[in-house]
C-alpha atoms as a PDB file:
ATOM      1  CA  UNK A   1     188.882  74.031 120.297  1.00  0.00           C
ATOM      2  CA  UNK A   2     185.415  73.992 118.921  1.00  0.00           C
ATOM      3  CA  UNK A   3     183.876  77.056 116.886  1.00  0.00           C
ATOM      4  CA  UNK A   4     180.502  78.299 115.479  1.00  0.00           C
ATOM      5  CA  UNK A   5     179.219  80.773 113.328  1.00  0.00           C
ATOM      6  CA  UNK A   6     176.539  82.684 113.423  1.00  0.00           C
ATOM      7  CA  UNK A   7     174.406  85.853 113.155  1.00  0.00           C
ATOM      8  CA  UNK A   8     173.504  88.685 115.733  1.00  0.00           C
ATOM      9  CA  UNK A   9     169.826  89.125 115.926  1.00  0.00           C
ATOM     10  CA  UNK A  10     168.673  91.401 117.972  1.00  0.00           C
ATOM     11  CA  UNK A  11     168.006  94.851 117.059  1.00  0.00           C
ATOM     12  CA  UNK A  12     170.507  96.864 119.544  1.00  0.00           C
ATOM     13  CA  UNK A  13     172.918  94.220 119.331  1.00  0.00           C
ATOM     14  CA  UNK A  14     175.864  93.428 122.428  1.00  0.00           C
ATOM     15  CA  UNK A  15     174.890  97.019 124.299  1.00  0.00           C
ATOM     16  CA  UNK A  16     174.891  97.282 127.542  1.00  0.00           C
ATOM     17  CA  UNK A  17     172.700  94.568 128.959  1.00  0.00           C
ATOM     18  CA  UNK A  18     172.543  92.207 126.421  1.00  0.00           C
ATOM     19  CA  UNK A  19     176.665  92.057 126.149  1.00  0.00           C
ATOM     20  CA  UNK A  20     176.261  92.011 130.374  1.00  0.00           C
ATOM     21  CA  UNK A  21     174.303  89.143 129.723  1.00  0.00           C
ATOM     22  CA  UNK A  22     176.568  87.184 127.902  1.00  0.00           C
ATOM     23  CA  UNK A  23     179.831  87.855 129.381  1.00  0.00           C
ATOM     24  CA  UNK A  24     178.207  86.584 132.964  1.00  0.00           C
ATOM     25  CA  UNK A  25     177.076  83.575 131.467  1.00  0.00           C
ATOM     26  CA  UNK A  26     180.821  83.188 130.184  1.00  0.00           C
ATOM     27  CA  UNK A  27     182.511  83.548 133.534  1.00  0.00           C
ATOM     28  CA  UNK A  28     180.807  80.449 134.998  1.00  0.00           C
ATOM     29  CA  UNK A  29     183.093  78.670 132.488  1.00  0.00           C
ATOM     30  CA  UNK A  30     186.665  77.550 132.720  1.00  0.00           C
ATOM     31  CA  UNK A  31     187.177  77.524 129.261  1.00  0.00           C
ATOM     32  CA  UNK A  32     188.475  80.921 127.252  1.00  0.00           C
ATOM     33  CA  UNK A  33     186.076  81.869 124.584  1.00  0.00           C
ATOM     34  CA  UNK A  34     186.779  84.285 121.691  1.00  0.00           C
ATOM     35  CA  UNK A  35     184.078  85.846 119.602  1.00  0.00           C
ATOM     36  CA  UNK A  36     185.789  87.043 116.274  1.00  0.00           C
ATOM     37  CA  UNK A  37     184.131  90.184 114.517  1.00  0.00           C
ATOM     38  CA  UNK A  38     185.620  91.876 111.486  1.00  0.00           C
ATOM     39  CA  UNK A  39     188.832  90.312 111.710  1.00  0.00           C
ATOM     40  CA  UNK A  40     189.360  91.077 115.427  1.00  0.00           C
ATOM     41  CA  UNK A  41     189.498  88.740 118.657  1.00  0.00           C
ATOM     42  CA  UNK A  42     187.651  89.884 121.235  1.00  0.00           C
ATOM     43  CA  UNK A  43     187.893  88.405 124.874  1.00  0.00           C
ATOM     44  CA  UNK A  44     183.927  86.986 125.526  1.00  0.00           C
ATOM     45  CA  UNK A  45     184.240  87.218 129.266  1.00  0.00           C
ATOM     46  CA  UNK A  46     185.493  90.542 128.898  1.00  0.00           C
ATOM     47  CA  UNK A  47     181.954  93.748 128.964  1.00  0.00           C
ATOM     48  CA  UNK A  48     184.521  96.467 127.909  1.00  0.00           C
ATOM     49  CA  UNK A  49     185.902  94.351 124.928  1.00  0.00           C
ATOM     50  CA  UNK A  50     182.467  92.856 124.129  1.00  0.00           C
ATOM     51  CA  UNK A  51     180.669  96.322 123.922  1.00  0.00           C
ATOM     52  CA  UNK A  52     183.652  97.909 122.132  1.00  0.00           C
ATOM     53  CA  UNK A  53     183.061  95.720 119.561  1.00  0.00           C
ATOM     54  CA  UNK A  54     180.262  97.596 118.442  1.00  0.00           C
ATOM     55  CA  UNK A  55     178.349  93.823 117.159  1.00  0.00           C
ATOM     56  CA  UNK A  56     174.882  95.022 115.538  1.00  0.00           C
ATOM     57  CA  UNK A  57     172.169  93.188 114.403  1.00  0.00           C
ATOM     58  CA  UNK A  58     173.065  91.284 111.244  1.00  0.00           C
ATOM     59  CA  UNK A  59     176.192  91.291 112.117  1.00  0.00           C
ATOM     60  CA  UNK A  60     178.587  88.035 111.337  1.00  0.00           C
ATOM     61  CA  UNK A  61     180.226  86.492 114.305  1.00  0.00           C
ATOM     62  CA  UNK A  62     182.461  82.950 115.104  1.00  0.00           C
ATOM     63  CA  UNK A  63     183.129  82.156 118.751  1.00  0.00           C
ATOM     64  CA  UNK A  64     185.802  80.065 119.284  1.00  0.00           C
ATOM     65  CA  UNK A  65     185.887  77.948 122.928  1.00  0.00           C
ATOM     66  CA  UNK A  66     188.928  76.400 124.019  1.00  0.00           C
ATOM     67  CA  UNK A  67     189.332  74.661 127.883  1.00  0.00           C
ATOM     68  CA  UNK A  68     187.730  71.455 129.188  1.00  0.00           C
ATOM     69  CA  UNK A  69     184.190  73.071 129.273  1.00  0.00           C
ATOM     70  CA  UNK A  70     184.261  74.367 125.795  1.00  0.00           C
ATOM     71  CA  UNK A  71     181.585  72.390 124.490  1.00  0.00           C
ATOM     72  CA  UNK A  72     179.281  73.235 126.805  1.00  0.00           C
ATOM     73  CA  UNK A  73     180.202  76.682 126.967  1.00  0.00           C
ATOM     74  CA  UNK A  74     180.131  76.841 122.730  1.00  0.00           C
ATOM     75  CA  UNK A  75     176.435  75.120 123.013  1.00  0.00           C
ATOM     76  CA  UNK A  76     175.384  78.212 125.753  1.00  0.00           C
ATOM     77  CA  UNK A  77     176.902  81.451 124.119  1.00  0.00           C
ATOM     78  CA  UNK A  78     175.646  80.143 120.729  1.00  0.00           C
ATOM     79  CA  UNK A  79     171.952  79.771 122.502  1.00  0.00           C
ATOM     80  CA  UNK A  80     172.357  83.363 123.871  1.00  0.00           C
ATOM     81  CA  UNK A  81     172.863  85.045 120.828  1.00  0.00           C
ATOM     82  CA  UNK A  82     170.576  82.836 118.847  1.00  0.00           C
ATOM     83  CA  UNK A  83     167.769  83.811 121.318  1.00  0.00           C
ATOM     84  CA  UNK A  84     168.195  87.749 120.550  1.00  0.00           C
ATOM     85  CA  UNK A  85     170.262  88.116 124.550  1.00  0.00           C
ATOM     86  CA  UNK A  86     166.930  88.570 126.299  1.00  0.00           C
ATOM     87  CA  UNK A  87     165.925  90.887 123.650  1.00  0.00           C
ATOM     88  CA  UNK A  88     163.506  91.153 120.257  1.00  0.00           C
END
């Protein structure tokens, strides 16, 4: 398992498209990744758990990958949300 923490920077957040965004780039993994938010585990490859989440800029986010991808896949969710998800 491999894990990094980091900061949500866009201004919306995981909405809509940016959380769309993210979870597709997920599936093309075989790894399981979990983004923990306030205490909670939230499925990454999952839009309904991802937007329920309710992540807002600022907020404080790990995601955990576990599989035989999960480096790569760690190294591409943490370059989505450290490029704002397509957004300012």
């Amino acid at each position: 398992m491999v894990s990094e923490q980091l900061t949500v920077i866009n201004k919306a957040g995981f909405h809509m498209r940016p959380a769309n965004i993210f979870v597709q780039a997920m599936t093309k993994f075989q790894s399981n990744i979990t983004i923990v938010f306030n205490g909670r585990e939230i499925d990454g490859k999952s839009i309904m758990n991802v937007m329920a989440a309710c992540m807002k800029q600022g907020a404080e986010i790990e995601i955990r990958c576990e599989g035989p991808d999960e480096v790569e896949m760690l190294r591409t969710a943490a370059d989505l949300v450290r490029s704002g998800l397509g957004e300012e």
